[in-house]
PDB file of N, CA and C in Angstrom:
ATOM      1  N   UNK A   1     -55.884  85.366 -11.170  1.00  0.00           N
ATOM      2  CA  UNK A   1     -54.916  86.397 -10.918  1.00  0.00           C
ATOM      3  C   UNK A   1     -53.513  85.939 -11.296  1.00  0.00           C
ATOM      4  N   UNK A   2     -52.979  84.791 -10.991  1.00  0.00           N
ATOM      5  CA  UNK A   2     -51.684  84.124 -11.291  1.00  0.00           C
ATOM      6  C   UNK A   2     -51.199  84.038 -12.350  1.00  0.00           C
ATOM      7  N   UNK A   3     -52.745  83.645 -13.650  1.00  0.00           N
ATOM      8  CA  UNK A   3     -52.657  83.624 -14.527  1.00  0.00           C
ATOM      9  C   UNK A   3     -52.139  85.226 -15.479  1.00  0.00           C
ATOM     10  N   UNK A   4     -52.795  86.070 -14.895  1.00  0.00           N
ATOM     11  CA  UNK A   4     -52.378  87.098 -15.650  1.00  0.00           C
ATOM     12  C   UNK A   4     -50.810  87.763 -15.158  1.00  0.00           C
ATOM     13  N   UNK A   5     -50.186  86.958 -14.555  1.00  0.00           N
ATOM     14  CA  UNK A   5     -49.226  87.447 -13.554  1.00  0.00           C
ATOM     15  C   UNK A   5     -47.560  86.526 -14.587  1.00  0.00           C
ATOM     16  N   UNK A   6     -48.126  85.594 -15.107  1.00  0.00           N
ATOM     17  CA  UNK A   6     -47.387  84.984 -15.925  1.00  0.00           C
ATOM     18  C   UNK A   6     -46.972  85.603 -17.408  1.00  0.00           C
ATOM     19  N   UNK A   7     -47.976  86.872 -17.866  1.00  0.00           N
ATOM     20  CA  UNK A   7     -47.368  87.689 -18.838  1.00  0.00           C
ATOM     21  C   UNK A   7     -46.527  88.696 -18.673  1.00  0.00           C
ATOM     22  N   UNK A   8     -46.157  88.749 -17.208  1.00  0.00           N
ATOM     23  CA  UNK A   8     -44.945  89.555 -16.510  1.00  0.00           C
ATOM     24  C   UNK A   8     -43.612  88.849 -16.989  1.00  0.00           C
ATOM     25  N   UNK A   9     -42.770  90.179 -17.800  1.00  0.00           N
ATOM     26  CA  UNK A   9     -41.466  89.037 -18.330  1.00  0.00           C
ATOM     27  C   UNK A   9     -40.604  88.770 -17.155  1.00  0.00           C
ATOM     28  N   UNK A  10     -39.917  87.702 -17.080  1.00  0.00           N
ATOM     29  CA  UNK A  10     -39.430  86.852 -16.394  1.00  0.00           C
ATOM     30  C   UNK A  10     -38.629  87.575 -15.272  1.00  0.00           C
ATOM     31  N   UNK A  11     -37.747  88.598 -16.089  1.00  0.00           N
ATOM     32  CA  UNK A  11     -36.884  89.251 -15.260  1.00  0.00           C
ATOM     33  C   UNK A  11     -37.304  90.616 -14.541  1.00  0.00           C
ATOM     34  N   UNK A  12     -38.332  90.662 -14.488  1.00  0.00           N
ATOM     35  CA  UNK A  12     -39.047  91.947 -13.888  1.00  0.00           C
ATOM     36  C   UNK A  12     -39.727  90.845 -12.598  1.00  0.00           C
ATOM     37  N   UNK A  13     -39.906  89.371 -13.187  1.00  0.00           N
ATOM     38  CA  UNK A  13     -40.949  88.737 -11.892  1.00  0.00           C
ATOM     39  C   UNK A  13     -39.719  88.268 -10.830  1.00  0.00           C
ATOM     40  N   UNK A  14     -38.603  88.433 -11.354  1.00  0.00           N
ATOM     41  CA  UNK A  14     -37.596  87.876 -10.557  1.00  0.00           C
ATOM     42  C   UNK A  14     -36.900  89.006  -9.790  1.00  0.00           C
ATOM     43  N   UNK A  15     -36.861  89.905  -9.986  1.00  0.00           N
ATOM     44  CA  UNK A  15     -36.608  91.179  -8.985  1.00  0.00           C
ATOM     45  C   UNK A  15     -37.590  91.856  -8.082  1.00  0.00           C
ATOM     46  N   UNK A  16     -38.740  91.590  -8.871  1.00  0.00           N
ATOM     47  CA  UNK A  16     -39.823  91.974  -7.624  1.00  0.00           C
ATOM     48  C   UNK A  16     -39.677  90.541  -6.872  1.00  0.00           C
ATOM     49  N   UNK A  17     -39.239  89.635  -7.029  1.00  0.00           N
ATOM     50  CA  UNK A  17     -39.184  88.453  -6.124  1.00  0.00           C
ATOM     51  C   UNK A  17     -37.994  88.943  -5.410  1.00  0.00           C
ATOM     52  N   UNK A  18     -36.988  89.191  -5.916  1.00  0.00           N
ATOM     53  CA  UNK A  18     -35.995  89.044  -5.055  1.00  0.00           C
ATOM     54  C   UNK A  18     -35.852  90.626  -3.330  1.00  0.00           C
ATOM     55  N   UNK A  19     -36.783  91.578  -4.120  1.00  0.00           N
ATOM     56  CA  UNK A  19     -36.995  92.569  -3.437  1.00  0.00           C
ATOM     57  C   UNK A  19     -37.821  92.487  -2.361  1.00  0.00           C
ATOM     58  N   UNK A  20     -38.316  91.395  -2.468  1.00  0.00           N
ATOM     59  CA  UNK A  20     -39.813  90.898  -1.204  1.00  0.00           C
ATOM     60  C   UNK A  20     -39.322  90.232  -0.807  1.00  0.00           C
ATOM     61  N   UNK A  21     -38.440  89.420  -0.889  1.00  0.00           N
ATOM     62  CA  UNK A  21     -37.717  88.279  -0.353  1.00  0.00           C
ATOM     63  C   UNK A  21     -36.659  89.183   0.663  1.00  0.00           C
ATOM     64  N   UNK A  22     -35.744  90.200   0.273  1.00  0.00           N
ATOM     65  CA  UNK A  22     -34.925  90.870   1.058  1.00  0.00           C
ATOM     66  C   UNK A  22     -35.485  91.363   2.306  1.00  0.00           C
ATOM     67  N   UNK A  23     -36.407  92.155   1.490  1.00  0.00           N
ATOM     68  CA  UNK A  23     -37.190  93.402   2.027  1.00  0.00           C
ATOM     69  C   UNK A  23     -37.941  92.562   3.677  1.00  0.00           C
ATOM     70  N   UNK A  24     -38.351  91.786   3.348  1.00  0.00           N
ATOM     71  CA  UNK A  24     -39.560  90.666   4.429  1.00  0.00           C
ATOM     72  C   UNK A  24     -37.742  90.051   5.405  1.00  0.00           C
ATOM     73  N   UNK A  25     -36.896  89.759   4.526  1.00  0.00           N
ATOM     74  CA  UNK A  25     -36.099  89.411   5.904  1.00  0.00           C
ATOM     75  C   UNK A  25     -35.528  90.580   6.467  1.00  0.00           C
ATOM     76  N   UNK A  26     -35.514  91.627   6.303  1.00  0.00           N
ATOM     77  CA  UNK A  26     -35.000  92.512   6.742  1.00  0.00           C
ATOM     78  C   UNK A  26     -36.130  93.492   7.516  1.00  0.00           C
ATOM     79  N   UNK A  27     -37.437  93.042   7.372  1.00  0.00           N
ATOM     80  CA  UNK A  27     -38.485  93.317   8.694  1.00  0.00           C
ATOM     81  C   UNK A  27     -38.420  92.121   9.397  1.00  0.00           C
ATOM     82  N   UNK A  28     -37.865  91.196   9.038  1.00  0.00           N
ATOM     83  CA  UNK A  28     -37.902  90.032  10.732  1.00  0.00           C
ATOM     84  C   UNK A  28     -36.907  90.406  11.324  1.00  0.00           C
ATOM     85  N   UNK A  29     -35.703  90.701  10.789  1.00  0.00           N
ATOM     86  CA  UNK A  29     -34.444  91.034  11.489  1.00  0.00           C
ATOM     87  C   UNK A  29     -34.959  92.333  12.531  1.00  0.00           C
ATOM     88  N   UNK A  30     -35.146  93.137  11.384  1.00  0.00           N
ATOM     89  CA  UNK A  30     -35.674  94.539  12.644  1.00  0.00           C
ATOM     90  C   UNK A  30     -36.359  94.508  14.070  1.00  0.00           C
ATOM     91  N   UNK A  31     -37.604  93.251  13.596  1.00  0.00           N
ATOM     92  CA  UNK A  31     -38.592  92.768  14.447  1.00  0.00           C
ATOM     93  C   UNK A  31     -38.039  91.923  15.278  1.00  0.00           C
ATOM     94  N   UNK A  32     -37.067  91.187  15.232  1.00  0.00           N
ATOM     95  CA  UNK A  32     -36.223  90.512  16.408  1.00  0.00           C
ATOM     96  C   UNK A  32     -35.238  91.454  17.286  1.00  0.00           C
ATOM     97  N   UNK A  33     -34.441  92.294  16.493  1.00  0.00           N
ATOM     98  CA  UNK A  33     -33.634  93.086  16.900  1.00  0.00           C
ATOM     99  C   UNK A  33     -33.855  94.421  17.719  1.00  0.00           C
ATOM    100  N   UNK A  34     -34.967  94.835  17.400  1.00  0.00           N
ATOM    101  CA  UNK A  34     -35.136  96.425  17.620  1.00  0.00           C
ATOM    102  C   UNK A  34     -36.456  96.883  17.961  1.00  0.00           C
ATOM    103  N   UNK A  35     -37.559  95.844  18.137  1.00  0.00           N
ATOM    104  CA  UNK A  35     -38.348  95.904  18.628  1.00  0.00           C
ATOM    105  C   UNK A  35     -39.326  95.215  19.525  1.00  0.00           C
ATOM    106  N   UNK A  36     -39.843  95.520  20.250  1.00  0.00           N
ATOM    107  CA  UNK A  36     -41.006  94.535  20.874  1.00  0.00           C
ATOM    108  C   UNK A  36     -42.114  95.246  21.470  1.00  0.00           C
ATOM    109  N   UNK A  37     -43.071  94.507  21.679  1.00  0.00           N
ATOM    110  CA  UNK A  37     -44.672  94.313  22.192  1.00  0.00           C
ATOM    111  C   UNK A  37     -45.001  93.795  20.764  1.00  0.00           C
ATOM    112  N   UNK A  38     -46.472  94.713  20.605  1.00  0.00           N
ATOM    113  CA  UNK A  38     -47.152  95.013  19.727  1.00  0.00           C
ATOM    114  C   UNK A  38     -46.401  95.431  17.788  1.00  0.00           C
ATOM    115  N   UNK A  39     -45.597  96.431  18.273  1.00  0.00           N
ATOM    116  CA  UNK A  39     -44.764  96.901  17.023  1.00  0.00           C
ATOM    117  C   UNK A  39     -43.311  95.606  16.291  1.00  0.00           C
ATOM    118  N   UNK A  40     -43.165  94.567  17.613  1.00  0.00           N
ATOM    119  CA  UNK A  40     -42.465  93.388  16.997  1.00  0.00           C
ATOM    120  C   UNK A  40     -43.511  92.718  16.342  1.00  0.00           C
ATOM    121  N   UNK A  41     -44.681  92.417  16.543  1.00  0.00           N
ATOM    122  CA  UNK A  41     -45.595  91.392  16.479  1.00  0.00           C
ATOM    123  C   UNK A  41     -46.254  91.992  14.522  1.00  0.00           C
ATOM    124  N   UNK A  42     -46.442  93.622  14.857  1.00  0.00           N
ATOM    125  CA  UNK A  42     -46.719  94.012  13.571  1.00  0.00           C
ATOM    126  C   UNK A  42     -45.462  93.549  12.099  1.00  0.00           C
ATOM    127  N   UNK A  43     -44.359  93.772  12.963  1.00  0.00           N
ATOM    128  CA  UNK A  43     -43.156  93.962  11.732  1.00  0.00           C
ATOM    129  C   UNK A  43     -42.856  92.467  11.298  1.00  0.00           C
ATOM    130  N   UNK A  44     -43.349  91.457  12.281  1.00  0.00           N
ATOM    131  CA  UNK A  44     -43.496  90.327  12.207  1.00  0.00           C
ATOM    132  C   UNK A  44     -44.537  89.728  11.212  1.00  0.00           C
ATOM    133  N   UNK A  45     -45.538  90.406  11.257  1.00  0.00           N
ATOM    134  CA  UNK A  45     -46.535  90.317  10.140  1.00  0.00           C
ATOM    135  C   UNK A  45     -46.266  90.782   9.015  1.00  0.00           C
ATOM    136  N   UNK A  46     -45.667  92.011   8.661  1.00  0.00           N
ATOM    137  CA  UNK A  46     -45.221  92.728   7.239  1.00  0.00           C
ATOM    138  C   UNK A  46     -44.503  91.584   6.958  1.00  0.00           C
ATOM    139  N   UNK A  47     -43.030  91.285   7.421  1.00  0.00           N
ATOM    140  CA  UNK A  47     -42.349  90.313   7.007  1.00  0.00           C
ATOM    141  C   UNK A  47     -42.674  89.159   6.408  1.00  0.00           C
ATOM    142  N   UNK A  48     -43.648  88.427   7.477  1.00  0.00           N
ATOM    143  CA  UNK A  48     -44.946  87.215   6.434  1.00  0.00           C
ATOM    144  C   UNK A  48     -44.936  87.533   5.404  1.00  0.00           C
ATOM    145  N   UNK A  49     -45.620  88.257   5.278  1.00  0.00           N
ATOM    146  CA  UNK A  49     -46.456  89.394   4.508  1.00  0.00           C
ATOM    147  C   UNK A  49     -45.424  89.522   2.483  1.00  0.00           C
ATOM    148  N   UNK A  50     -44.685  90.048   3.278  1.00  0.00           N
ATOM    149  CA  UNK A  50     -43.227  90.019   2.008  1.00  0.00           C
ATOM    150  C   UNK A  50     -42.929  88.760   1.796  1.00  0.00           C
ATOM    151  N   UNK A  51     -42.357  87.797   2.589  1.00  0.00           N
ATOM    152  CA  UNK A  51     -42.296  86.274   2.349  1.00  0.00           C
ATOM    153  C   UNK A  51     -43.069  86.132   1.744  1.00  0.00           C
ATOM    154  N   UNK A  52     -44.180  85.970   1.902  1.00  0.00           N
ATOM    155  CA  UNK A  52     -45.301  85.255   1.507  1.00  0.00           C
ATOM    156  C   UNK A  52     -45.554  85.795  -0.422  1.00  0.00           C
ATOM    157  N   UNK A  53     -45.486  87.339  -0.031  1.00  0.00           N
ATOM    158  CA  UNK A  53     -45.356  87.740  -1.523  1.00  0.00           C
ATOM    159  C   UNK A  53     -43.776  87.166  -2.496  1.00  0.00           C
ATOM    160  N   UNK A  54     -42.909  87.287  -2.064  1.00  0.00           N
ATOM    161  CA  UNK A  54     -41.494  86.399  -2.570  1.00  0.00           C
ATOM    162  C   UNK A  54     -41.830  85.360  -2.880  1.00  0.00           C
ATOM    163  N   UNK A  55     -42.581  84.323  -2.649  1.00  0.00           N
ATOM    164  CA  UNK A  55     -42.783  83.145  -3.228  1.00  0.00           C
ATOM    165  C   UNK A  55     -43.509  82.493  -4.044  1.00  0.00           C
ATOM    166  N   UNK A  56     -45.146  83.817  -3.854  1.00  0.00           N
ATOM    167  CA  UNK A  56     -45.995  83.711  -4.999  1.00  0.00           C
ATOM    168  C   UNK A  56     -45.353  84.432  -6.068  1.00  0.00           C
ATOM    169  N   UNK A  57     -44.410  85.593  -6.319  1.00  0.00           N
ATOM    170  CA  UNK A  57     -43.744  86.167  -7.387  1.00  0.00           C
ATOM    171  C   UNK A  57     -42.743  85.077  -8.121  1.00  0.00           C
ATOM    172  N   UNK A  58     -42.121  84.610  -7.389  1.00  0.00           N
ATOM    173  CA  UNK A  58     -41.102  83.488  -7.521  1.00  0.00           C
ATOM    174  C   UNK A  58     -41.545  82.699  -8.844  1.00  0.00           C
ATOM    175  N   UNK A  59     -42.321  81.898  -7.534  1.00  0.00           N
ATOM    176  CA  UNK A  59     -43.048  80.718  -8.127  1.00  0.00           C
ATOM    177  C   UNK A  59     -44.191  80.847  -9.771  1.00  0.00           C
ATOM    178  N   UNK A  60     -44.449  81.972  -9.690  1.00  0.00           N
ATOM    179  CA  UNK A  60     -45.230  82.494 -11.215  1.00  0.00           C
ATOM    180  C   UNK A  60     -44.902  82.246 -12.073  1.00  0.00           C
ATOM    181  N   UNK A  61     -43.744  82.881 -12.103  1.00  0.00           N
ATOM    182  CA  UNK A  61     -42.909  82.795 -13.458  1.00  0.00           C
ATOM    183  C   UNK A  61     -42.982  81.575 -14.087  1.00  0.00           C
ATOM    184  N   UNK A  62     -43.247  81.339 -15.368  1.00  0.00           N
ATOM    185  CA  UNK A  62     -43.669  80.678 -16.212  1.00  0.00           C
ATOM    186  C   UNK A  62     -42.466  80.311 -16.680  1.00  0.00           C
ATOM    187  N   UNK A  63     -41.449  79.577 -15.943  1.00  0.00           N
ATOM    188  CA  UNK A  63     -40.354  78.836 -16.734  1.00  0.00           C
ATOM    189  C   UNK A  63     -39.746  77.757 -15.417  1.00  0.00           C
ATOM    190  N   UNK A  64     -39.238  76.887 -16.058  1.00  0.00           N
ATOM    191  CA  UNK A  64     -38.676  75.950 -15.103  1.00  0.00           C
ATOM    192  C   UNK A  64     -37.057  76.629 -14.216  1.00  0.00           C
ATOM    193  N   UNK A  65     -37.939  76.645 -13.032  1.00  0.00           N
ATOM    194  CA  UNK A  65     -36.885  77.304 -11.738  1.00  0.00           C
ATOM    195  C   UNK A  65     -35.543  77.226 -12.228  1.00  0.00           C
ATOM    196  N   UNK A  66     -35.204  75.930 -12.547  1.00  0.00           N
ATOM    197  CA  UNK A  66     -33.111  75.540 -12.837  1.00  0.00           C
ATOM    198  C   UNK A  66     -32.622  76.418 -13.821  1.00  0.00           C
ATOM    199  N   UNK A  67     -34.037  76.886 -14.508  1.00  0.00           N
ATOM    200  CA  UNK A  67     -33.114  77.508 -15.775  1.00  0.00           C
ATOM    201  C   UNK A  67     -32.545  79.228 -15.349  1.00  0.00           C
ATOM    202  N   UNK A  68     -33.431  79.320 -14.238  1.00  0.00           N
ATOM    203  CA  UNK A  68     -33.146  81.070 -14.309  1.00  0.00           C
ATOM    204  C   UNK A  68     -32.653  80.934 -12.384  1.00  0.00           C
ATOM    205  N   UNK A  69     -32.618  80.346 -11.846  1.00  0.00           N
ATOM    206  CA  UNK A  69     -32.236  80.007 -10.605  1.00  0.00           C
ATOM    207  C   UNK A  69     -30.717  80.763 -10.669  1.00  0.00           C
ATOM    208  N   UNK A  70     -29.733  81.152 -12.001  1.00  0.00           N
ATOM    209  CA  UNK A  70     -28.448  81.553 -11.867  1.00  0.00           C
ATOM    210  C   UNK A  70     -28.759  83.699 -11.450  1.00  0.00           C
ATOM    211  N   UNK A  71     -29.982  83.377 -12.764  1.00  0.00           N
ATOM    212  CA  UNK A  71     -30.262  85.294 -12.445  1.00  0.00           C
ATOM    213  C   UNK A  71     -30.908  85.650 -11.383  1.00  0.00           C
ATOM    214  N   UNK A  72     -31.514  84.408 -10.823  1.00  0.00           N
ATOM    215  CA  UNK A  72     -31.953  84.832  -9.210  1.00  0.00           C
ATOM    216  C   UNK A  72     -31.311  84.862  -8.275  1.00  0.00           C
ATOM    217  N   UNK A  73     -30.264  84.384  -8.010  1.00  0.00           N
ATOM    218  CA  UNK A  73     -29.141  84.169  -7.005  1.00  0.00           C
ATOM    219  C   UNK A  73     -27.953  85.503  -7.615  1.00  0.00           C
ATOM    220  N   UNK A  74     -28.130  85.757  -8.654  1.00  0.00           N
ATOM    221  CA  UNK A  74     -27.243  87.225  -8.621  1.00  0.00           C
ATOM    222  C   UNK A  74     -28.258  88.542  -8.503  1.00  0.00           C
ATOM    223  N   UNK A  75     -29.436  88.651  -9.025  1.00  0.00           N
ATOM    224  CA  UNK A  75     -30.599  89.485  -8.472  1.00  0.00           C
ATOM    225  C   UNK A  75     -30.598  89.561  -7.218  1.00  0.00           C
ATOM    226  N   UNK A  76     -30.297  88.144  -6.487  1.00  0.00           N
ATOM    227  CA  UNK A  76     -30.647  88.325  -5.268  1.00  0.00           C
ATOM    228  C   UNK A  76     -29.267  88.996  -3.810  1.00  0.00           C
ATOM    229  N   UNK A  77     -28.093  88.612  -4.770  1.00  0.00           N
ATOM    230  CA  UNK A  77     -26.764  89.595  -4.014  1.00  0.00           C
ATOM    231  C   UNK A  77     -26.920  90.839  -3.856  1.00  0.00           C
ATOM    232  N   UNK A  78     -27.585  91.586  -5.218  1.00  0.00           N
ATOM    233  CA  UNK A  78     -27.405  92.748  -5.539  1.00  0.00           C
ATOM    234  C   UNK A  78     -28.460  93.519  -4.881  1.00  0.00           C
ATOM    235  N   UNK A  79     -29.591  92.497  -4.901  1.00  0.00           N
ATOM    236  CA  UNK A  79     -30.755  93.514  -4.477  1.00  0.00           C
ATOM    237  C   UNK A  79     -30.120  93.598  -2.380  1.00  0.00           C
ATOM    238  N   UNK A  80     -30.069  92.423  -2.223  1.00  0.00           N
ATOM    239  CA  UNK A  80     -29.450  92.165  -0.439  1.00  0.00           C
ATOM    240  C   UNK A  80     -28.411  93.278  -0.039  1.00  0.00           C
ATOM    241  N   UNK A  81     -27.701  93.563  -0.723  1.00  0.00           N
ATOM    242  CA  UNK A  81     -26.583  94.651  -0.836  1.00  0.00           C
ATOM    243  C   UNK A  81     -27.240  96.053  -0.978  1.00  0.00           C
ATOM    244  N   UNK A  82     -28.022  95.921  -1.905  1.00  0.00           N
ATOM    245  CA  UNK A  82     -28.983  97.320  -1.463  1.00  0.00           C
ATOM    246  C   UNK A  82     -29.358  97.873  -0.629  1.00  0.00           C
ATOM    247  N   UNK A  83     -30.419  96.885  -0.063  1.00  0.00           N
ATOM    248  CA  UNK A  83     -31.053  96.713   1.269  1.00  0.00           C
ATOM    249  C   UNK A  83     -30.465  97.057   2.476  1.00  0.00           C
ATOM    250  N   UNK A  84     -29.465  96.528   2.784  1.00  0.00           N
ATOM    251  CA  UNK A  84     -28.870  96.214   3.852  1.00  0.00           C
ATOM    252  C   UNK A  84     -27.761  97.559   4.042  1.00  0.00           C
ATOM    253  N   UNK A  85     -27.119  98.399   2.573  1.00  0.00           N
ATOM    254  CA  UNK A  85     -26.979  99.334   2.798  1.00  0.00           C
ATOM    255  C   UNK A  85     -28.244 100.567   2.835  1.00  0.00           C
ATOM    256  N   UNK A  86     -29.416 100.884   2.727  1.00  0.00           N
ATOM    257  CA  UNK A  86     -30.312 101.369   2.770  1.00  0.00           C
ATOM    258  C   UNK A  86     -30.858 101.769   4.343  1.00  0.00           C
ATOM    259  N   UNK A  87     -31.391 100.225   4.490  1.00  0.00           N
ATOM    260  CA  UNK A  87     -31.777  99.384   5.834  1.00  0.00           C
ATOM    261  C   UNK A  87     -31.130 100.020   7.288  1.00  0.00           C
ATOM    262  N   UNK A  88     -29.973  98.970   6.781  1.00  0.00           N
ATOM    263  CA  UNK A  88     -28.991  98.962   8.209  1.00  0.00           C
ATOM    264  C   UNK A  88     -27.806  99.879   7.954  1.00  0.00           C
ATOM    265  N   UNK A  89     -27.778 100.557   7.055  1.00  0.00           N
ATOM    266  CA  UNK A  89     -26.377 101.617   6.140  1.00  0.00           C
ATOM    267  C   UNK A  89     -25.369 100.977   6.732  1.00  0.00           C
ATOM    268  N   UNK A  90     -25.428  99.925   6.218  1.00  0.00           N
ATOM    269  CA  UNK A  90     -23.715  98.857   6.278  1.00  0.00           C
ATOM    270  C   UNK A  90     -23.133  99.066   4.693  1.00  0.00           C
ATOM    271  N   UNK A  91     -22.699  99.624   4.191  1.00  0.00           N
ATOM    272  CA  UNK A  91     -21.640  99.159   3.275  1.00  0.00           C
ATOM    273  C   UNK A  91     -21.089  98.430   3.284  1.00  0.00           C
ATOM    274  N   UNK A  92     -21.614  97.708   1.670  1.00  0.00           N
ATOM    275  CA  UNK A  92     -20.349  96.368   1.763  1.00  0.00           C
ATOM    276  C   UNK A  92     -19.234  96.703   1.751  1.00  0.00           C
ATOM    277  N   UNK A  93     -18.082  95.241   2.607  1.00  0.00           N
ATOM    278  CA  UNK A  93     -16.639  95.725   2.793  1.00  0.00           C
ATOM    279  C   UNK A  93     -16.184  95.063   1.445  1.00  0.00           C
ATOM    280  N   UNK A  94     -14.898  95.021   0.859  1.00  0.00           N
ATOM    281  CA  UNK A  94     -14.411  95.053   0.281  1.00  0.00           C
ATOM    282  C   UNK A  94     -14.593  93.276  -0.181  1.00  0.00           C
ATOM    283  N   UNK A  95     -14.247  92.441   0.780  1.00  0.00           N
ATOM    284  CA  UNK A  95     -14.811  91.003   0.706  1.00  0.00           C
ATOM    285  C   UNK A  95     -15.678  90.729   0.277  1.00  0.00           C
ATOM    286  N   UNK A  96     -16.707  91.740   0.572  1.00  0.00           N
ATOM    287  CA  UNK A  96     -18.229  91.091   0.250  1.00  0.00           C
ATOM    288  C   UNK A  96     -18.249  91.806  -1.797  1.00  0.00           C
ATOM    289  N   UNK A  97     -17.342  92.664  -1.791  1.00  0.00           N
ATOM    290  CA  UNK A  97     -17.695  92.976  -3.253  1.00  0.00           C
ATOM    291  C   UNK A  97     -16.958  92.176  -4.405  1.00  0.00           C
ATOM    292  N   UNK A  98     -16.042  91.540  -3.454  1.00  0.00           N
ATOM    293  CA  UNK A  98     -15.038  90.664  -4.437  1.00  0.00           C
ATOM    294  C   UNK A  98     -15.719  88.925  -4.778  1.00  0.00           C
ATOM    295  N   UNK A  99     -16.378  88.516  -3.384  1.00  0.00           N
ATOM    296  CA  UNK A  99     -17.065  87.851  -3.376  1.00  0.00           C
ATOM    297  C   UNK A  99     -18.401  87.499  -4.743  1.00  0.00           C
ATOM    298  N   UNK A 100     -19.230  88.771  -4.390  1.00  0.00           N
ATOM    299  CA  UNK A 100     -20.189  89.297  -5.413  1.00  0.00           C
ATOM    300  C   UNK A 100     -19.927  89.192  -6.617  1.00  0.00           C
ATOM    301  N   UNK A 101     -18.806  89.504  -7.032  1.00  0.00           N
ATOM    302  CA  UNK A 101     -18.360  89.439  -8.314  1.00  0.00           C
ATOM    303  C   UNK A 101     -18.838  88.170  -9.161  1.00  0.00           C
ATOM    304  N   UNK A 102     -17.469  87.189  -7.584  1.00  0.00           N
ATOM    305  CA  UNK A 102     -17.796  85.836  -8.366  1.00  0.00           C
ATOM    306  C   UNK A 102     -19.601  85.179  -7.987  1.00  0.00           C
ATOM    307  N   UNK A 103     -19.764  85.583  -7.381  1.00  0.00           N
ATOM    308  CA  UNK A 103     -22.009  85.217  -7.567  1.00  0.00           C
ATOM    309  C   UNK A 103     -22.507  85.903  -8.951  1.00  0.00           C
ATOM    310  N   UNK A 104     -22.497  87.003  -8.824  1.00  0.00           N
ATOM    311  CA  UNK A 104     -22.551  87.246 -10.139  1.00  0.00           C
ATOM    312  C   UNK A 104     -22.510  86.947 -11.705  1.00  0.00           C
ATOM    313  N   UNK A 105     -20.816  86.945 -11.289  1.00  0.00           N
ATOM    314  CA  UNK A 105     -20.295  86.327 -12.762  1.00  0.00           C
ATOM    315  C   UNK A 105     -21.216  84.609 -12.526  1.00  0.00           C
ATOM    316  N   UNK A 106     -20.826  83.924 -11.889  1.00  0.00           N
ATOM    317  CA  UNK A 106     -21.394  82.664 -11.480  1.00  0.00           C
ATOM    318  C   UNK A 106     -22.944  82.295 -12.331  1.00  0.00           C
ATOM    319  N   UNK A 107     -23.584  83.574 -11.510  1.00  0.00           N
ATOM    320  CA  UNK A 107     -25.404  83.740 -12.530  1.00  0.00           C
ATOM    321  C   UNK A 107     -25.607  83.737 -13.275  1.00  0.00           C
ATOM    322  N   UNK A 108     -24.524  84.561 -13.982  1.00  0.00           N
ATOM    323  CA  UNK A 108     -24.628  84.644 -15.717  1.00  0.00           C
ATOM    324  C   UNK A 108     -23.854  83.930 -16.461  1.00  0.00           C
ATOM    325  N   UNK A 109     -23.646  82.809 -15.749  1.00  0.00           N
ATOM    326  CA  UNK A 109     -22.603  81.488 -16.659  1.00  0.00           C
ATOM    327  C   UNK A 109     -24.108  80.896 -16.625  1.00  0.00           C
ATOM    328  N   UNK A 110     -24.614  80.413 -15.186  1.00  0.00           N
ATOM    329  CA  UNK A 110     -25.588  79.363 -14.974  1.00  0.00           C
ATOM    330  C   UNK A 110     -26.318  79.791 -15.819  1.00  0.00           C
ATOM    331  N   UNK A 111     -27.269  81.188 -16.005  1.00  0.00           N
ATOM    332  CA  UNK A 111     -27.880  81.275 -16.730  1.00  0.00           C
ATOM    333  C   UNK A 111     -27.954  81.667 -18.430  1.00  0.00           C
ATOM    334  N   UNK A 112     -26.969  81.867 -18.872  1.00  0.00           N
ATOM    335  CA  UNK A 112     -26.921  82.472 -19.774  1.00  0.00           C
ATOM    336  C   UNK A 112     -26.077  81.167 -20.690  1.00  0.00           C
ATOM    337  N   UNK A 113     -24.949  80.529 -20.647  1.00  0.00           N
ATOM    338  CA  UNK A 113     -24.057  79.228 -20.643  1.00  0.00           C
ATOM    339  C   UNK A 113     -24.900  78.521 -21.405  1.00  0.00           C
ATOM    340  N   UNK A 114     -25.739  78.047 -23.093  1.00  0.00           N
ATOM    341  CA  UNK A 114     -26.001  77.122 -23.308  1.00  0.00           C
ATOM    342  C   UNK A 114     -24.954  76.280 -23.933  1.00  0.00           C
ATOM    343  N   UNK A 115     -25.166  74.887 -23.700  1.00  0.00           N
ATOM    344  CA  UNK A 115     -24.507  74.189 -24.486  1.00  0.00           C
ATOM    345  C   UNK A 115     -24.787  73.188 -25.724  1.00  0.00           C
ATOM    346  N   UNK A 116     -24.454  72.810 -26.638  1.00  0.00           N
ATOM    347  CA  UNK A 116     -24.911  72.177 -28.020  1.00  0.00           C
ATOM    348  C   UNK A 116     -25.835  71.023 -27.464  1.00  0.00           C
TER     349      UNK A 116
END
């Protein structure tokens, strides 16, 4: 299965990573925050569940982590910022977008930046 999971291009395996990765902390948060018995214990499991998928997506990708580690860490602002306005309908404040910028810009030096 892994194997056929590696003809997924890189940047499609890195946003469904970064979306399971959000998505799974943002059912533990819920599941700590806003619920309990049975229905914490479930949202507690989805969350696994997403973790667990975030790392086999991650980890697939057929290239050495350092090299694309810059488009995952800005995939991963943007997609968190989604979420979290979606989620918890927080809009980012003004800090957090100026911030972003520089993660961003940052990703696409790390990743994109070769040198001779």
């Amino acid at each position: 299965m892994f194997k056929a999971l590696q003809n997924i291009p890189i940047p499609f395996l890195l946003l469904v990573a970064t979306a399971l990765e959000v998505s799974g902390d943002a059912v533990v948060r819920l599941a700590i925050y806003n619920h309990a018995g049975l229905v914490r214990v479930a949202f507690f499991t989805a969350g696994a569940a997403l973790l667990l998928g975030y790392g086999s997506s991650l980890n697939t990708a057929p290239v050495d982590f350092g090299r694309v580690v810059g488009l995952y860490i800005a995939m991963l602002f943007v997609v968190w910022q989604v979420i979290n306005f979606v989620v918890f309908r927080a809009p980012p404040p003004l800090p957090v977008w100026c911030g972003g910028a520089f993660v961003i810009t940052g990703g696409l030096i790390i990743t994109f930046w070769r040198t001779a």
